[in-house]
N, C-alpha and C. Protein backbone atom coordinates (compact mmCIF):
# COMPACT_ATOMS: atom_id res chain seq x y z
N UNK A 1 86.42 71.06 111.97
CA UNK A 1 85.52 71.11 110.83
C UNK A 1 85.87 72.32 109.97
N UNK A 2 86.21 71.96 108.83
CA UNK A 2 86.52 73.19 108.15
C UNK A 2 84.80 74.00 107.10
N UNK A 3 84.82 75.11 107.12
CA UNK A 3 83.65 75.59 106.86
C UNK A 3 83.99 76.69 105.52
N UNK A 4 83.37 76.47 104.69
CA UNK A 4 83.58 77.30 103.18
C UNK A 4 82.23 77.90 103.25
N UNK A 5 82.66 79.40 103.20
CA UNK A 5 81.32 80.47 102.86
C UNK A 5 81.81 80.87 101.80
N UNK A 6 80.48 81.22 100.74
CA UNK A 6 80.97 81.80 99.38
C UNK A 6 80.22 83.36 99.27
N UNK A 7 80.62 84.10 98.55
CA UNK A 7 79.91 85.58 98.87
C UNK A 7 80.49 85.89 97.14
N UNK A 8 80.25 86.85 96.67
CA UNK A 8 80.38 87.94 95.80
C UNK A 8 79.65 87.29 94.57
N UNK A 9 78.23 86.37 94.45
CA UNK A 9 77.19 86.28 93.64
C UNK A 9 76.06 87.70 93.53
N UNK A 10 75.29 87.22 92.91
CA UNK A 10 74.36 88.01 92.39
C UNK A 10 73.94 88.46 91.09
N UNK A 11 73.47 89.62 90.89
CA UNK A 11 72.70 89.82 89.31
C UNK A 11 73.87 90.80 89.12
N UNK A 12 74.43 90.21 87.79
CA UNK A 12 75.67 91.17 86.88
C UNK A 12 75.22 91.13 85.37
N UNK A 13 75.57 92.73 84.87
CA UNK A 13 75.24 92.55 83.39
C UNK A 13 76.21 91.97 82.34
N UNK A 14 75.37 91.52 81.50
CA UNK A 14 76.43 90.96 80.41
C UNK A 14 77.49 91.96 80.05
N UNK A 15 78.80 91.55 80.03
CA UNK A 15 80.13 92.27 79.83
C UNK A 15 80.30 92.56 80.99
N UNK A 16 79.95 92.83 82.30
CA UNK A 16 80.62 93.21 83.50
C UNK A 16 81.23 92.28 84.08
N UNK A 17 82.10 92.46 85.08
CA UNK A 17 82.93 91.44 85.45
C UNK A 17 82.44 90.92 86.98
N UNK A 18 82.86 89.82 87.41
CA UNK A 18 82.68 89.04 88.55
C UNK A 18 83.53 88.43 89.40
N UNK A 19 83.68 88.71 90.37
CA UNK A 19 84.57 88.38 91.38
C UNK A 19 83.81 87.88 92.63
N UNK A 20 84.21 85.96 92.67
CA UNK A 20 83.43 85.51 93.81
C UNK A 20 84.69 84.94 94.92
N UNK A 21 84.04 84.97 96.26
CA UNK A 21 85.27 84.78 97.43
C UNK A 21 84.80 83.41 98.11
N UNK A 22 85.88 82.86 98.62
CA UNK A 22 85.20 81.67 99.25
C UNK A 22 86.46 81.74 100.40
N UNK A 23 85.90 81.84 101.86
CA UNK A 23 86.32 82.33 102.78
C UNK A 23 86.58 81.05 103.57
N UNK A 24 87.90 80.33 103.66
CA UNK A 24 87.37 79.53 104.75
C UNK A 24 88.05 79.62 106.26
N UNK A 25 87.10 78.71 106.94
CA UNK A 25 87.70 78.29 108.18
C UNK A 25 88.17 77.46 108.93
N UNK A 26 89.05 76.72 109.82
CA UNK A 26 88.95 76.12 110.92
C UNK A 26 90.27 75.18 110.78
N UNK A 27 90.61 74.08 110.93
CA UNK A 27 91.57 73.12 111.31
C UNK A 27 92.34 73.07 109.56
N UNK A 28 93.78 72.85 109.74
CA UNK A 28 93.99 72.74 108.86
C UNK A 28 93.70 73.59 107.08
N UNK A 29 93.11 74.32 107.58
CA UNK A 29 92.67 75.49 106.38
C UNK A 29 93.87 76.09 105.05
N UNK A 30 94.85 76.04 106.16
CA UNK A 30 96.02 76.71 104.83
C UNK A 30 96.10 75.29 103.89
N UNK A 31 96.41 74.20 104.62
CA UNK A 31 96.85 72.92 103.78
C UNK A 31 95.64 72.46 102.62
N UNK A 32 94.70 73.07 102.96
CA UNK A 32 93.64 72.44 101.63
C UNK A 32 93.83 72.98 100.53
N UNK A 33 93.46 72.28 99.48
CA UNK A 33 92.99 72.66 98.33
C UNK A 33 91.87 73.33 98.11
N UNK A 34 91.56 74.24 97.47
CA UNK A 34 90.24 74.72 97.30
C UNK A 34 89.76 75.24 96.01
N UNK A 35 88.60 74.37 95.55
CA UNK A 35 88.16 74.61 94.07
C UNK A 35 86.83 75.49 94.21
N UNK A 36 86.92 75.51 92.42
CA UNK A 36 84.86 76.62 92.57
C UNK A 36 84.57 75.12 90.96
N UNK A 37 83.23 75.11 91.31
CA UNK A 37 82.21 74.05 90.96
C UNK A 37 81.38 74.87 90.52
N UNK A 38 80.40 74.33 89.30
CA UNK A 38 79.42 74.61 89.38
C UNK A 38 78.52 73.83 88.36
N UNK A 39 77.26 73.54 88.77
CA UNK A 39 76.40 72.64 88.15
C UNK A 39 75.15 73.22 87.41
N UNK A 40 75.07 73.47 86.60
CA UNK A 40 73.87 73.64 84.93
C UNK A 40 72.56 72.68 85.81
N UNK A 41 71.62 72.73 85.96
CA UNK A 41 70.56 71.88 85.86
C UNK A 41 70.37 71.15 85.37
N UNK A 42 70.45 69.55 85.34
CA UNK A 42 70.14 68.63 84.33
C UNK A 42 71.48 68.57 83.94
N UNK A 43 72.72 68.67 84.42
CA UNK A 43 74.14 68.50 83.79
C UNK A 43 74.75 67.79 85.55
N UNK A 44 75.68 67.11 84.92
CA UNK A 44 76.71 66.81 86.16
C UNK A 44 77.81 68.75 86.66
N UNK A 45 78.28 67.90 87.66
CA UNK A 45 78.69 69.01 88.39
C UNK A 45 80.15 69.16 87.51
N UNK A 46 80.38 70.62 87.73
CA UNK A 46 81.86 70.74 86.57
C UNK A 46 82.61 71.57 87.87
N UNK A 47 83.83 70.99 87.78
CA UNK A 47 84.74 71.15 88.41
C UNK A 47 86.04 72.30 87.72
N UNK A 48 85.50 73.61 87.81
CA UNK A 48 86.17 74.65 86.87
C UNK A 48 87.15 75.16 86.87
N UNK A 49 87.74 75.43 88.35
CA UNK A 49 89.15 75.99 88.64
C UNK A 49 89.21 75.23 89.98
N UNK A 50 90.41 75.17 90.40
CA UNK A 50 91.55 74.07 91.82
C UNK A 50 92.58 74.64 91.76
N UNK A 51 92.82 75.21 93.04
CA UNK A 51 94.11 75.73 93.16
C UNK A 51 94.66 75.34 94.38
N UNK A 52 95.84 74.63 94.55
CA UNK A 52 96.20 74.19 95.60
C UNK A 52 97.21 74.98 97.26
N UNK A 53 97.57 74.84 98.15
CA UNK A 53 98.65 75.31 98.80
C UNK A 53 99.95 74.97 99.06
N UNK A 54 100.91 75.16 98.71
CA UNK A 54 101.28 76.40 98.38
C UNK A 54 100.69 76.42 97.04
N UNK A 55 100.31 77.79 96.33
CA UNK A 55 99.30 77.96 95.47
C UNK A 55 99.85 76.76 94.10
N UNK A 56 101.30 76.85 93.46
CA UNK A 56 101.37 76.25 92.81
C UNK A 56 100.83 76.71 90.80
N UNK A 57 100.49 75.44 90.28
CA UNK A 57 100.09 75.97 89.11
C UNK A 57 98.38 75.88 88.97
N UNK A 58 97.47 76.44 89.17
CA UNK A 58 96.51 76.05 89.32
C UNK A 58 95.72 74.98 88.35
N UNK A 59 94.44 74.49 87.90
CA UNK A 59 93.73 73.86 87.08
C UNK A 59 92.29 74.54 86.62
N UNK A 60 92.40 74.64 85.63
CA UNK A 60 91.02 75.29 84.81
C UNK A 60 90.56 73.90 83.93
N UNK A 61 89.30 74.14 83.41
CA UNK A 61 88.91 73.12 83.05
C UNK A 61 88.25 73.79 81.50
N UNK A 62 88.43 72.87 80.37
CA UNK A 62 88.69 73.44 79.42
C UNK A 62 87.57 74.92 79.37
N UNK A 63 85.98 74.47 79.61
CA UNK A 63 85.19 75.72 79.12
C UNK A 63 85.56 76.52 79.75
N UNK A 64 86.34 77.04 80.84
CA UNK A 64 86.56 78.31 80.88
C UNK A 64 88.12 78.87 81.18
N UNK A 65 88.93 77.99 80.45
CA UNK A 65 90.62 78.05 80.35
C UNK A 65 90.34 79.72 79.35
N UNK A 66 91.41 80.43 79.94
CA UNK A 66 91.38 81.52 79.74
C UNK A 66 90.30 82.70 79.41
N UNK A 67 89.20 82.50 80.53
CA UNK A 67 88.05 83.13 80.57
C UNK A 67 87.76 83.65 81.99
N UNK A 68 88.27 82.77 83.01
CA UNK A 68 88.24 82.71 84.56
C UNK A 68 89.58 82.69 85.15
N UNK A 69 89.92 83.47 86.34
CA UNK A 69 90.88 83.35 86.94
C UNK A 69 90.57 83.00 88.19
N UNK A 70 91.44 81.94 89.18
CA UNK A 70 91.57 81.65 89.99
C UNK A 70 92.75 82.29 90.84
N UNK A 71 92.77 82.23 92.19
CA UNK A 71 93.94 83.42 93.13
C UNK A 71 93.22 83.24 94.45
N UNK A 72 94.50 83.29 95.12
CA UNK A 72 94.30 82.87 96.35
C UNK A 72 95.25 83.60 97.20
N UNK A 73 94.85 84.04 98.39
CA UNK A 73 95.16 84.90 99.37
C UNK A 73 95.75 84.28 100.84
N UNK A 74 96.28 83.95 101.45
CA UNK A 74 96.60 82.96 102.07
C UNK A 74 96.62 83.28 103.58
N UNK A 75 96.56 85.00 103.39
CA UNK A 75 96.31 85.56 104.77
C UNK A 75 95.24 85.94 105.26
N UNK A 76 94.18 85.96 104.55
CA UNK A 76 92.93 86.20 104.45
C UNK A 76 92.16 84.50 104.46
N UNK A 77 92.97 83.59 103.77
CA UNK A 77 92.29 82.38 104.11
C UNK A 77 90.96 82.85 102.78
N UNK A 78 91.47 82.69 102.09
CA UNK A 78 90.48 83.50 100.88
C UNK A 78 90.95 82.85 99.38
N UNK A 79 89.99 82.58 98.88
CA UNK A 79 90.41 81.98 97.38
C UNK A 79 88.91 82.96 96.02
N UNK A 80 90.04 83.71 95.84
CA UNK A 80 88.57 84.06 94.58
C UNK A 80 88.66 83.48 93.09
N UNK A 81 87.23 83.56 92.91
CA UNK A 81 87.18 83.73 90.92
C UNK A 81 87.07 84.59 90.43
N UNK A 82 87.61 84.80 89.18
CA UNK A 82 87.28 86.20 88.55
C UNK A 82 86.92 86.17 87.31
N UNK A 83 86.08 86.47 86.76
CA UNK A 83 85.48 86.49 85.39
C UNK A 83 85.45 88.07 84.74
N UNK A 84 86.14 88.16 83.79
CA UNK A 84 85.56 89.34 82.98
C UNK A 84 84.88 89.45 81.78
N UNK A 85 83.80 90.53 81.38
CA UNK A 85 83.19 90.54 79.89
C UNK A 85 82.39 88.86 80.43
N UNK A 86 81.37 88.89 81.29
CA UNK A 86 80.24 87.45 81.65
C UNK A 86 79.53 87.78 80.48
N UNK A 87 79.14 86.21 80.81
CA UNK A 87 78.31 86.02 79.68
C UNK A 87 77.00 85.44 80.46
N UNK A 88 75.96 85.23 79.60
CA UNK A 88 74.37 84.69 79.91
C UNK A 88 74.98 83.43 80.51
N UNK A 89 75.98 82.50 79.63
CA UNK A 89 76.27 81.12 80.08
C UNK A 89 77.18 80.95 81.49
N UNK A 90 77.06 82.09 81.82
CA UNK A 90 78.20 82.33 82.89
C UNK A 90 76.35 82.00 84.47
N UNK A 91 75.89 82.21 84.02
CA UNK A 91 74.58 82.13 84.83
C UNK A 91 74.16 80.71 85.55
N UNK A 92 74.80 80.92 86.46
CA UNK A 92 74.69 79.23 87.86
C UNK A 92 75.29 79.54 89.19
N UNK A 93 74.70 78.12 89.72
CA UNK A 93 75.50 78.18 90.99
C UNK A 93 76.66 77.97 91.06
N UNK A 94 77.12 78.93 91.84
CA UNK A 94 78.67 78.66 92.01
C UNK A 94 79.05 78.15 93.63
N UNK A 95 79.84 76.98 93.37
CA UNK A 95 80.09 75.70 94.90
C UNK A 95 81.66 76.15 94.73
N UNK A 96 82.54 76.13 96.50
CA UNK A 96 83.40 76.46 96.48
C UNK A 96 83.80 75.02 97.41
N UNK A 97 84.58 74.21 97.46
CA UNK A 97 84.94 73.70 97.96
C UNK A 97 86.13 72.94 98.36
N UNK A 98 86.44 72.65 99.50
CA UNK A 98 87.90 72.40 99.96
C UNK A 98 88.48 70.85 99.86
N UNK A 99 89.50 70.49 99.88
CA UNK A 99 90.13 69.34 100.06
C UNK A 99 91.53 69.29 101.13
N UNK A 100 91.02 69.10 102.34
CA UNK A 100 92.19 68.53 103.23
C UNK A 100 93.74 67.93 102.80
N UNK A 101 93.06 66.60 101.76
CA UNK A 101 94.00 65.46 101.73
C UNK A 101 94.17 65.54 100.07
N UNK A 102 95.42 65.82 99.54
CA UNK A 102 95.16 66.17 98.03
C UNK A 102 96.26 65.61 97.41
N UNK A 103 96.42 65.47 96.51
CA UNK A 103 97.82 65.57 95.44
C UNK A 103 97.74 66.30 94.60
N UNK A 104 96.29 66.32 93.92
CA UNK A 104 96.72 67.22 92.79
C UNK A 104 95.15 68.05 92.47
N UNK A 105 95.32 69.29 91.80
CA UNK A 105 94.16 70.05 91.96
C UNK A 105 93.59 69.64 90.79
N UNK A 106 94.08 68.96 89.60
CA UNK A 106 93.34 68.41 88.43
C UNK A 106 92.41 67.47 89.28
N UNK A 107 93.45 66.38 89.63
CA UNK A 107 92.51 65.22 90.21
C UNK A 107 90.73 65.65 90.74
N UNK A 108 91.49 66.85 91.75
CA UNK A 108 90.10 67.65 92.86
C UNK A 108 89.44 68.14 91.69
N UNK A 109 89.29 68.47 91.07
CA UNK A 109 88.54 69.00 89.89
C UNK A 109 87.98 68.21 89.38
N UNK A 110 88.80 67.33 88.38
CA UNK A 110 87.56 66.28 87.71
C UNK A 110 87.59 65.38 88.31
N UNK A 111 87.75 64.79 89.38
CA UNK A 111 87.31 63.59 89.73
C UNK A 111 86.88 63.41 91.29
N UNK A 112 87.37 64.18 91.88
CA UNK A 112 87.33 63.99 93.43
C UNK A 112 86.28 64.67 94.15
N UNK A 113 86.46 66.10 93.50
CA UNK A 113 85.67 66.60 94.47
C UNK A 113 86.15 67.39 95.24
N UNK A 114 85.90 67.82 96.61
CA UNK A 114 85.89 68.61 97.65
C UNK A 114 85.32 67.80 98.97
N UNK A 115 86.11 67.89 100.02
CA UNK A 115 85.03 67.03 101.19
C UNK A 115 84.20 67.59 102.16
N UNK A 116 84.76 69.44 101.74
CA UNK A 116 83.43 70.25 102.84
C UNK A 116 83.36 70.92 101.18
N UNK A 117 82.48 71.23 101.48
CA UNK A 117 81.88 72.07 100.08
C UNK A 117 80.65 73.60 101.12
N UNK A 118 80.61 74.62 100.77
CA UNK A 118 79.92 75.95 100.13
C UNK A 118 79.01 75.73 100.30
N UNK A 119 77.58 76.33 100.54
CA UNK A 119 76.44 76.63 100.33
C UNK A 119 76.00 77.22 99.16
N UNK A 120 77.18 77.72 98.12
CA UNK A 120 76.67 78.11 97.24
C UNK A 120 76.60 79.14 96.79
N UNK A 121 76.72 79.99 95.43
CA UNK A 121 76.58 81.13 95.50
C UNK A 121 75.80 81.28 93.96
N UNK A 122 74.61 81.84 94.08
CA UNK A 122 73.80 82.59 92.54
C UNK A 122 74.50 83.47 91.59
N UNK A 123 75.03 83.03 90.50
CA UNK A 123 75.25 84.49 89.73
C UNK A 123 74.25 83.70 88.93
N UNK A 124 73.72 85.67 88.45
CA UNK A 124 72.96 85.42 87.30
C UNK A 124 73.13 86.57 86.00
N UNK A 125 73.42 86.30 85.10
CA UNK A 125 73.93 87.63 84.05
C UNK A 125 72.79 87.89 83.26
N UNK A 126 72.48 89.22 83.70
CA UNK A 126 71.41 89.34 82.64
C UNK A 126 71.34 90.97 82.94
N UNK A 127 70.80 91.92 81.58
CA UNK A 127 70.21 93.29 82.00
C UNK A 127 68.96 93.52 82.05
């Protein structure tokens, strides 16, 4: 069973930057894919960055193509996001989740999904 914990949420001020980790574990872990998600209330779920192994070229999704970085650590079993200069709209849950069986990290992004997914992580931007 592979298991995705997400950590480095919380309350950040507007213009500060954000860096969230999604740690995983267990069978097969290097071979997944692993994206960050996140869903607006009353919106479908957006599939924002996918980055695959070997890391490759990753996938951003247009609202935050050159706003967010994706990077991945491979010895640590670690995939972060990084946001700098947040914004209010930057304010949701953030879902980190993996894909075992993949071809492509666009696909995992807009269409597929993740098959273990995160508990989740709060950012909220505000002073």
């Amino acid at each position: 069973q592979v298991q995705l914990v997400e950590s480095g949420g919380g309350l950040v001020q507007p213009g500060g930057s954000l860096r969230l980790s999604c740690e995983a574990s267990g069978p097969l872990v290097t071979a997944s894919a692993i994206g960050w998600f996140r869903q607006v209330p009353g919106k479908e779920r957006e599939g924002i960055s996918c980055i695959g192994h070997p890391e490759g070229t990753p996938y951003y999704s247009d609202s935050v193509k050159g706003r967010f970085t994706i990077s991945r650590d491979s010895a640590k079993n670690k995939v972060y996001l990084k946001r700098d200069s947040v914004k209010s709209e930057d304010t949701v849950v953030y879902y980190c989740a993996g894909k075992l069986f993949w071809t492509s990290v666009e696909t995992m992004c807009v269409k597929d999904g993740g098959e273990y997914w995160g508990q989740g992580t709060q950012v909220t931007v505000s002073s």
